[in-house]
PDB file of N, CA and C in Angstrom:
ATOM      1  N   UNK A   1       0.822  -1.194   0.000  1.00  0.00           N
ATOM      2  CA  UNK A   1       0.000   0.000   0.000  1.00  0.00           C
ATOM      3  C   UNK A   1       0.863   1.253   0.000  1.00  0.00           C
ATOM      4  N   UNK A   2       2.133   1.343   0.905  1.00  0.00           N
ATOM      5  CA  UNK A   2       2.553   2.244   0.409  1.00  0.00           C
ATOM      6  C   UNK A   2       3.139   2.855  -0.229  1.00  0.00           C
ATOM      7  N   UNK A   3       3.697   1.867  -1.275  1.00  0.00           N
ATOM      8  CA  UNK A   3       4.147   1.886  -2.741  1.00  0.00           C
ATOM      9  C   UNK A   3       3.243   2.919  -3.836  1.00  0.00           C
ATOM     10  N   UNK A   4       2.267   2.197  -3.493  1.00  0.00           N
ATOM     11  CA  UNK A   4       1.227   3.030  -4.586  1.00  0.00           C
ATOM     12  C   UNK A   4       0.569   4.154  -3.724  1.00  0.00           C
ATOM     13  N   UNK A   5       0.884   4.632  -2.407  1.00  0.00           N
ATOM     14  CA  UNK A   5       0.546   6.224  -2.171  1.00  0.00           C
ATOM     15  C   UNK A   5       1.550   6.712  -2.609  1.00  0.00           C
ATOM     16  N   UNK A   6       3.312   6.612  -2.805  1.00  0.00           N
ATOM     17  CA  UNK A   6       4.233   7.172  -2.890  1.00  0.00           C
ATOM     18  C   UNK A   6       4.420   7.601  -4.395  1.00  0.00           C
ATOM     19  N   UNK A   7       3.753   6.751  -5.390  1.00  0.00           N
ATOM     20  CA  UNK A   7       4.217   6.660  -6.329  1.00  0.00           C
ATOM     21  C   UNK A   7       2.831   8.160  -6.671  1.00  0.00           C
ATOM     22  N   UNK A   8       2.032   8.268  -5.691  1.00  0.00           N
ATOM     23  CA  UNK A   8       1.657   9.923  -6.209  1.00  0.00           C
ATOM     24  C   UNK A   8       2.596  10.933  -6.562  1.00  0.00           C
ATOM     25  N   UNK A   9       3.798  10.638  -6.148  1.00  0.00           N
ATOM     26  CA  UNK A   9       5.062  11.712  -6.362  1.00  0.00           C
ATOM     27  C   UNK A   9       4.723  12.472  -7.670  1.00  0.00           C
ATOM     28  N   UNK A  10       4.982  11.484  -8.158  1.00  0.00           N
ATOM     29  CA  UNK A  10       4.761  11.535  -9.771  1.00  0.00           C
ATOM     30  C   UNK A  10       3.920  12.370 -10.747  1.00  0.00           C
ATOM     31  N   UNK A  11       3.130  12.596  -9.793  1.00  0.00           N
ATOM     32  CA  UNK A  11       1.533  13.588 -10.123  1.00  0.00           C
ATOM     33  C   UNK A  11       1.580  14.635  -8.936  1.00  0.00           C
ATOM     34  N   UNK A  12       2.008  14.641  -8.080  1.00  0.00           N
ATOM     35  CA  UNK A  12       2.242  16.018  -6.777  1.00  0.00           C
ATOM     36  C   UNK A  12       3.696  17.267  -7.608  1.00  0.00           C
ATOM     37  N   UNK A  13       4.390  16.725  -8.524  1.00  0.00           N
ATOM     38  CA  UNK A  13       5.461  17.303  -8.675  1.00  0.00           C
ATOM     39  C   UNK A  13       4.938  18.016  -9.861  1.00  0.00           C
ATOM     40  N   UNK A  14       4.609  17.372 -11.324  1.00  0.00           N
ATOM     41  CA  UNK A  14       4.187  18.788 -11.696  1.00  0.00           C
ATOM     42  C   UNK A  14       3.115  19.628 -11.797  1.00  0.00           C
ATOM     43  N   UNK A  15       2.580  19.243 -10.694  1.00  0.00           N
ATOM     44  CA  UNK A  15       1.166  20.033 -10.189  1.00  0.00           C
ATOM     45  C   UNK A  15       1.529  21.050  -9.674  1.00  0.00           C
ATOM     46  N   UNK A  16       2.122  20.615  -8.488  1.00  0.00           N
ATOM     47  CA  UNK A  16       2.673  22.082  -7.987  1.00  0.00           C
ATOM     48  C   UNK A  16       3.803  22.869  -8.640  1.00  0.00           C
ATOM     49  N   UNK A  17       4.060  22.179  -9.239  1.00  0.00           N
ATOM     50  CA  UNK A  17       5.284  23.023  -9.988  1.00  0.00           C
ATOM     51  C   UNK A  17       4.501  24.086 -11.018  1.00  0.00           C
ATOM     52  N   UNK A  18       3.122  23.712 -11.498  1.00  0.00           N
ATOM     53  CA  UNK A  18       2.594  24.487 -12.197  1.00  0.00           C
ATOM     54  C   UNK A  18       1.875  25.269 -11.334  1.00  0.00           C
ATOM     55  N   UNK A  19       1.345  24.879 -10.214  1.00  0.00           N
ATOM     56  CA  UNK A  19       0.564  26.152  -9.252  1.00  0.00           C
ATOM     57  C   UNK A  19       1.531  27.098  -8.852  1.00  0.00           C
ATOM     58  N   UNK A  20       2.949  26.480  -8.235  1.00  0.00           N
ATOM     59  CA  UNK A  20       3.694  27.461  -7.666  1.00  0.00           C
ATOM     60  C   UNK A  20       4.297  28.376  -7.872  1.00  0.00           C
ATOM     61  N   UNK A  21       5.106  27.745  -9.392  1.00  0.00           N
ATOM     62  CA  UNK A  21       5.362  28.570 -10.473  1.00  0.00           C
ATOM     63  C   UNK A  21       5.279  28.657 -11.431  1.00  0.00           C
ATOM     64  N   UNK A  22       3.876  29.664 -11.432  1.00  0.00           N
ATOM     65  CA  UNK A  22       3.467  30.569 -13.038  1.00  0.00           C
ATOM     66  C   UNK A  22       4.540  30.602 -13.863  1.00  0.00           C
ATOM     67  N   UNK A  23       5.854  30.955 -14.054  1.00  0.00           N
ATOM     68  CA  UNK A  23       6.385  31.485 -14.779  1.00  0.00           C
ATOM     69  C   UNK A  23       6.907  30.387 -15.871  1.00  0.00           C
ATOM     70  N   UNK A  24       6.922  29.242 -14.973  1.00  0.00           N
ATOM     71  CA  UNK A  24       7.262  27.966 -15.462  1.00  0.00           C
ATOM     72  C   UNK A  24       6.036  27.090 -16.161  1.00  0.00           C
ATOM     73  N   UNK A  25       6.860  26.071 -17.337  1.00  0.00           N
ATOM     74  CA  UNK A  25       5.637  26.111 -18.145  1.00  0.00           C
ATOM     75  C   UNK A  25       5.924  24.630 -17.815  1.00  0.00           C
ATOM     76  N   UNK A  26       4.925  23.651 -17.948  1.00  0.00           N
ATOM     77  CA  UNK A  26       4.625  22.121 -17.628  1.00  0.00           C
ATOM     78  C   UNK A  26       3.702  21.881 -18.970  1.00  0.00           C
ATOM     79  N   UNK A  27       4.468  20.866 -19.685  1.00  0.00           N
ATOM     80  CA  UNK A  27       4.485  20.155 -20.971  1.00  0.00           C
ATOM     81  C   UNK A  27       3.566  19.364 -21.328  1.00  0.00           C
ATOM     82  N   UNK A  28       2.990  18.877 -22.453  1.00  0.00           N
ATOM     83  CA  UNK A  28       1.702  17.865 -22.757  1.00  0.00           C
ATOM     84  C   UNK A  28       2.518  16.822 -22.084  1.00  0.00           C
ATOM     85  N   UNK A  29       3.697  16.707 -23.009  1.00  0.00           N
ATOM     86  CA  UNK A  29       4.698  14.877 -22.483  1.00  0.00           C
ATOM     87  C   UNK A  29       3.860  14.996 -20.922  1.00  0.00           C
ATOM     88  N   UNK A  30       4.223  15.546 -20.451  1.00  0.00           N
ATOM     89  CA  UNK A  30       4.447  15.465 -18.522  1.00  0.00           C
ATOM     90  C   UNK A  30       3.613  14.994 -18.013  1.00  0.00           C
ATOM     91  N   UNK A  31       2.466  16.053 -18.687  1.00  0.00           N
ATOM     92  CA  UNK A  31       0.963  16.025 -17.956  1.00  0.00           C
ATOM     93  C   UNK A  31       0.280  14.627 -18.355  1.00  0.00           C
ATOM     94  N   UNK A  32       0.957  14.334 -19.728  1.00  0.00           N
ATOM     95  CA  UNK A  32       0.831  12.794 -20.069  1.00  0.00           C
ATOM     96  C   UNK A  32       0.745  11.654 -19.159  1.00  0.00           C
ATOM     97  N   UNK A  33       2.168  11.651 -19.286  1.00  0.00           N
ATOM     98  CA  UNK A  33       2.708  10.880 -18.275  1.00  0.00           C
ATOM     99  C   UNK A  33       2.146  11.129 -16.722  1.00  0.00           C
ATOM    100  N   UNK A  34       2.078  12.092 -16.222  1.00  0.00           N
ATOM    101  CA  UNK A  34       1.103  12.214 -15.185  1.00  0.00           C
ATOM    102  C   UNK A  34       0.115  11.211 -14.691  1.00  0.00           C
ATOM    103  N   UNK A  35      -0.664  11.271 -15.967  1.00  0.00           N
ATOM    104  CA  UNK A  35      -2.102  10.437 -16.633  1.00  0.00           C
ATOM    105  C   UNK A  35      -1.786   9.198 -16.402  1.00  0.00           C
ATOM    106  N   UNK A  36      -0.117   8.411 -16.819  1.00  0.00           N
ATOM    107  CA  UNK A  36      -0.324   6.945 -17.244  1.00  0.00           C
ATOM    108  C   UNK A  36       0.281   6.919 -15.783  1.00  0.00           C
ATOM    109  N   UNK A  37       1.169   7.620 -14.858  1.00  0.00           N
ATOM    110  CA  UNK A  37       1.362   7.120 -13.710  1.00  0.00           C
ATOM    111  C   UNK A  37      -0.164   6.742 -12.828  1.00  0.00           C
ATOM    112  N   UNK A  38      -0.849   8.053 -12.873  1.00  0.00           N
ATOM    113  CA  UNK A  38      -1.699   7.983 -11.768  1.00  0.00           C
ATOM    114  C   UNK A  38      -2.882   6.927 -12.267  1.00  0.00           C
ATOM    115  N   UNK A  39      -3.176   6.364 -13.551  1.00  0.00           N
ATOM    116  CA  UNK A  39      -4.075   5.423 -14.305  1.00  0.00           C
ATOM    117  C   UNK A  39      -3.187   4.203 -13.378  1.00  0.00           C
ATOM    118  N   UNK A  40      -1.874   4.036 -13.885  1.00  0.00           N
ATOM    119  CA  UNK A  40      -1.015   2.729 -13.047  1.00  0.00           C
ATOM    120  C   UNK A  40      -1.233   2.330 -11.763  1.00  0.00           C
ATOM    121  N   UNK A  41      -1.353   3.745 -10.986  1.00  0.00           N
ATOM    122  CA  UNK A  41      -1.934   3.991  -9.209  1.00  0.00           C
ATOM    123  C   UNK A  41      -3.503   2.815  -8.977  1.00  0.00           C
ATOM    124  N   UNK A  42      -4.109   4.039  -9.699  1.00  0.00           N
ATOM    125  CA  UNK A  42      -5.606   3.282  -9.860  1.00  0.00           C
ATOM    126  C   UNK A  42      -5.615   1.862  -9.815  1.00  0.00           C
ATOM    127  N   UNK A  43      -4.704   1.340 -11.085  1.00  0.00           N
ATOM    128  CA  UNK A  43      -4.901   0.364 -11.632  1.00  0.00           C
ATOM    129  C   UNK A  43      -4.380  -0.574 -10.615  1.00  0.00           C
ATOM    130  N   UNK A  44      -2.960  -0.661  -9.802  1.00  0.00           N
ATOM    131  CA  UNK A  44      -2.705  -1.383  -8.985  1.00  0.00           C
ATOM    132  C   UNK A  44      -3.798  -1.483  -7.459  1.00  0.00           C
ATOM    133  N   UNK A  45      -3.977  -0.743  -7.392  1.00  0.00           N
ATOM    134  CA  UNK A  45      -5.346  -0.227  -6.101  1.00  0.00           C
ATOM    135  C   UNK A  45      -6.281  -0.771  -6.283  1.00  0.00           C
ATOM    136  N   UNK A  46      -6.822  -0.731  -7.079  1.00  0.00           N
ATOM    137  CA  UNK A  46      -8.358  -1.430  -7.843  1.00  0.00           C
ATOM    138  C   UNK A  46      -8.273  -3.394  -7.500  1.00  0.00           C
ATOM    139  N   UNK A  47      -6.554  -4.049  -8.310  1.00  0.00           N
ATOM    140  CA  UNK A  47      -6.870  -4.993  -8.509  1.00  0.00           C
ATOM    141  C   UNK A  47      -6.435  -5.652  -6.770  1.00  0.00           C
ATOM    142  N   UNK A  48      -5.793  -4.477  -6.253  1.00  0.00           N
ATOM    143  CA  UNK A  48      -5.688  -5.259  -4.661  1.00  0.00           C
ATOM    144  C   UNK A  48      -6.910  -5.632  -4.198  1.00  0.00           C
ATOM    145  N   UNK A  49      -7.485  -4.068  -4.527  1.00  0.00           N
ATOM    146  CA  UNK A  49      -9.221  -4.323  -3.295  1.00  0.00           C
ATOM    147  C   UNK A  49      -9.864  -5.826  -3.917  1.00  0.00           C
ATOM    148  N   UNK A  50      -9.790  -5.881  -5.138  1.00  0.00           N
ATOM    149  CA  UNK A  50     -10.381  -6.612  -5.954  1.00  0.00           C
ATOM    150  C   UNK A  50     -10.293  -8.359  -5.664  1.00  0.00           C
ATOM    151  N   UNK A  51      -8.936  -8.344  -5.321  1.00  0.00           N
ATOM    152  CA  UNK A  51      -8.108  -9.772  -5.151  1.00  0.00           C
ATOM    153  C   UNK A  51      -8.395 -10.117  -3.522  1.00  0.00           C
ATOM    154  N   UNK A  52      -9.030  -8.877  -2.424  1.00  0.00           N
ATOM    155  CA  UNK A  52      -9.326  -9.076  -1.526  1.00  0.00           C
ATOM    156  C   UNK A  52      -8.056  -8.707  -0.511  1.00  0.00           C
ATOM    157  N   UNK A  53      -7.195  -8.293  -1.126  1.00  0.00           N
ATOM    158  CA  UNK A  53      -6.185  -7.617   0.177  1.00  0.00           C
ATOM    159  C   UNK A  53      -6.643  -6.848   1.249  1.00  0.00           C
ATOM    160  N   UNK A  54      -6.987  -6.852   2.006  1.00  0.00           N
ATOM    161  CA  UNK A  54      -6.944  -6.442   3.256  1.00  0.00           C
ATOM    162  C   UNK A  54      -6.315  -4.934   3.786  1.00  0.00           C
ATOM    163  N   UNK A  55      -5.384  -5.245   2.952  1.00  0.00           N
ATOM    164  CA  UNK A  55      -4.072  -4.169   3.634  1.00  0.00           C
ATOM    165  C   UNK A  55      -4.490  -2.540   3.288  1.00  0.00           C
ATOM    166  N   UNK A  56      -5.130  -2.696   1.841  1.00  0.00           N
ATOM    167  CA  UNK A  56      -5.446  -1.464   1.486  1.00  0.00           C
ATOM    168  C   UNK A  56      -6.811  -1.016   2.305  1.00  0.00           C
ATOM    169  N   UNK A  57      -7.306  -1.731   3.325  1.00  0.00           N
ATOM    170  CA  UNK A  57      -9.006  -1.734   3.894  1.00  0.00           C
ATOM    171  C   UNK A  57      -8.477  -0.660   5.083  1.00  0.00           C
ATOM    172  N   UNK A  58      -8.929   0.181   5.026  1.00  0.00           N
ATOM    173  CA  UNK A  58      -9.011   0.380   6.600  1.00  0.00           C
ATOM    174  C   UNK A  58      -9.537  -0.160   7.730  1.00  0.00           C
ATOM    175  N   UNK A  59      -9.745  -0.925   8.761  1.00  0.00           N
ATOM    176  CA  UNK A  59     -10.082  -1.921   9.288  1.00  0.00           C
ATOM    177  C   UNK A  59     -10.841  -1.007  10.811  1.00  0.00           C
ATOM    178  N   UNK A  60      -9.757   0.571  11.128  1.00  0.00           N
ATOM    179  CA  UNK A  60     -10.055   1.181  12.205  1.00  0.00           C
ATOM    180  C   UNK A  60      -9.426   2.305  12.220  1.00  0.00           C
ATOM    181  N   UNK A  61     -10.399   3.507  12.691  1.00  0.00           N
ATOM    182  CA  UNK A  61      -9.700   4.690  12.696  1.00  0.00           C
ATOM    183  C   UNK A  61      -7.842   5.097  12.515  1.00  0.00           C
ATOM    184  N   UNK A  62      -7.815   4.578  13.567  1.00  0.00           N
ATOM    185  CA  UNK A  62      -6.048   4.320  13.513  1.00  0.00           C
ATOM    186  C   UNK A  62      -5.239   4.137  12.094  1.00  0.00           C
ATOM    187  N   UNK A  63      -6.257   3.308  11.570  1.00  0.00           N
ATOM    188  CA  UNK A  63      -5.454   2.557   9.877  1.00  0.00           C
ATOM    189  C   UNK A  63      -5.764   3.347   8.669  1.00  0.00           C
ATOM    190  N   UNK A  64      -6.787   4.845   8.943  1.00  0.00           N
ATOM    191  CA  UNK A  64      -6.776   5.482   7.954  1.00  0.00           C
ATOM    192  C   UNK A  64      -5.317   6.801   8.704  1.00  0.00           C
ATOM    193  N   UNK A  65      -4.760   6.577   9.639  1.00  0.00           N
ATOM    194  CA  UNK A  65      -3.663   7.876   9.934  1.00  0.00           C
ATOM    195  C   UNK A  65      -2.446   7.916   8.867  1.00  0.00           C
ATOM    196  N   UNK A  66      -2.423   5.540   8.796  1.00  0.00           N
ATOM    197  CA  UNK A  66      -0.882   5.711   7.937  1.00  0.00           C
ATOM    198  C   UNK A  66      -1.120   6.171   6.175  1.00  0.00           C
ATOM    199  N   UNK A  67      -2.378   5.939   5.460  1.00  0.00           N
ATOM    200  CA  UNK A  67      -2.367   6.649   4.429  1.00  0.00           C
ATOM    201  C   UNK A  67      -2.224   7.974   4.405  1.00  0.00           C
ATOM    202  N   UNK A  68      -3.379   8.631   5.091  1.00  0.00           N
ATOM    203  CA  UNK A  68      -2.380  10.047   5.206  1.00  0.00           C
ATOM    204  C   UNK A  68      -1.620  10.624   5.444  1.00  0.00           C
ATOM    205  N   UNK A  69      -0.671   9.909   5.789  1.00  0.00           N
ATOM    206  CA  UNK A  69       1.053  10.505   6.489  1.00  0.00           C
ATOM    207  C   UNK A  69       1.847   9.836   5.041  1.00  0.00           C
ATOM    208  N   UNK A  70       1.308   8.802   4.511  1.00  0.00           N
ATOM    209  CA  UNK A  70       2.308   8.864   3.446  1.00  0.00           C
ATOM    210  C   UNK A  70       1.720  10.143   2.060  1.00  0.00           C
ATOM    211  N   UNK A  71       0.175  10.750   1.802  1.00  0.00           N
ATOM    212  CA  UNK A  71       0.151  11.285   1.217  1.00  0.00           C
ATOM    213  C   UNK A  71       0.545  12.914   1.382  1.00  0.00           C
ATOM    214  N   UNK A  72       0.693  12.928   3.048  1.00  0.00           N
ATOM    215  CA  UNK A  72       0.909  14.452   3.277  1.00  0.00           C
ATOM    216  C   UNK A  72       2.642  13.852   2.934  1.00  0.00           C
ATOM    217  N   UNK A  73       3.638  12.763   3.140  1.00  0.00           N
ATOM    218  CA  UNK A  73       4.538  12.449   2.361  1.00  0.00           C
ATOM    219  C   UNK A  73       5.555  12.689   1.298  1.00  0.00           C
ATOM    220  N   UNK A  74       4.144  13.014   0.604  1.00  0.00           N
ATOM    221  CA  UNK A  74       4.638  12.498  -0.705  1.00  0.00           C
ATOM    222  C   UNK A  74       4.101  14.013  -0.988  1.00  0.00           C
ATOM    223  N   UNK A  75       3.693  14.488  -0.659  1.00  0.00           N
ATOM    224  CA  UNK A  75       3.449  16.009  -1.065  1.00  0.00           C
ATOM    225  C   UNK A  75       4.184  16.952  -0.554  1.00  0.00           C
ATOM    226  N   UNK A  76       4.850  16.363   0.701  1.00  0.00           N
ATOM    227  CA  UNK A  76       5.992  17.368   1.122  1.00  0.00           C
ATOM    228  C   UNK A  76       7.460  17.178   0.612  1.00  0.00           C
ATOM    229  N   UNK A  77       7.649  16.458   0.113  1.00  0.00           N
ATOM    230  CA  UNK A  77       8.833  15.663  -0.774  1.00  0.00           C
ATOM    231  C   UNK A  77       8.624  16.136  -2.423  1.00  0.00           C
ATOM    232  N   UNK A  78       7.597  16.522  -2.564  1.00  0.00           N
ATOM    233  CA  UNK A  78       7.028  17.069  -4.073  1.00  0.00           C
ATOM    234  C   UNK A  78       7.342  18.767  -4.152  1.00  0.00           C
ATOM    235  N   UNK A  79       7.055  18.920  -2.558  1.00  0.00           N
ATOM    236  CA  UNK A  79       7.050  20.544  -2.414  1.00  0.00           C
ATOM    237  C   UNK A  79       8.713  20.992  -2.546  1.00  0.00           C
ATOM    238  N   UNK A  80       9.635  20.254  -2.229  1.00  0.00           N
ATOM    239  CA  UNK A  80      10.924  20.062  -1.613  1.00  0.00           C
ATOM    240  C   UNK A  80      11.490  19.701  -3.375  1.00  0.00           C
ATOM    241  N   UNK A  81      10.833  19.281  -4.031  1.00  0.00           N
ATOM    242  CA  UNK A  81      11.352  19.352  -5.579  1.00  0.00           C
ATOM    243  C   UNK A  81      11.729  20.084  -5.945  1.00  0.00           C
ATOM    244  N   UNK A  82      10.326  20.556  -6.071  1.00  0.00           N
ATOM    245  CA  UNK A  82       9.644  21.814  -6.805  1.00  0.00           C
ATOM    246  C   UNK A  82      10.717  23.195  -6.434  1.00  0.00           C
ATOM    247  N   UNK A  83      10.781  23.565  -5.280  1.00  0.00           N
ATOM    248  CA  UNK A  83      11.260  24.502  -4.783  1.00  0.00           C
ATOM    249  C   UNK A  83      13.307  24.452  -5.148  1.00  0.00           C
ATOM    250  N   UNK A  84      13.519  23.408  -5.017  1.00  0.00           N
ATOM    251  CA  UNK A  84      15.048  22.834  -5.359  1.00  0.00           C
ATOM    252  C   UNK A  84      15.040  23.396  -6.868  1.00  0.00           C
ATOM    253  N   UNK A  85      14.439  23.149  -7.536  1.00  0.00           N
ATOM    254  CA  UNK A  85      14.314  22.867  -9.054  1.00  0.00           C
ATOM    255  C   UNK A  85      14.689  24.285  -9.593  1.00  0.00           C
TER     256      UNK A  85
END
């Protein structure tokens, strides 16, 4: 599971890179690719729930904290790009 929150990277980086900075221009290729990462996301997510994994279930309050610590994660590691870049 947290493979495929991390791999939001992929789609957090030139998002904000286009909110943060206007001046900077973000490409069809990118936004493309964007598309086939976060379709890949979906796609691995879908066939877990599907196959009956567990892992992706939240089971109890507690078990929805670790998805959001890897997506606030992966967005602060995106922000930390962006800004480097």
């Amino acid at each position: 599971r947290s493979e495929v929150l991390m791999a939001t990277v992929h789609v957090f980086v030139p998002l904000l890179q286009a909110l943060t900075l206007p001046s900077s221009r973000v490409g069809g290729r990118t936004w493309l690719s964007c598309g086939l990462s976060c379709a890949a996301v979906l796609s691995v997510a879908r066939r877990s729930a599907a196959s009956g994994d567990a892992s992706l279930l939240a089971s109890s309050p507690a078990d929805s904290l670790a998805p959001a610590a890897l997506l606030c994660s992966a967005l602060l590691y995106s922000l930390g790009r962006v800004r480097c870049s």
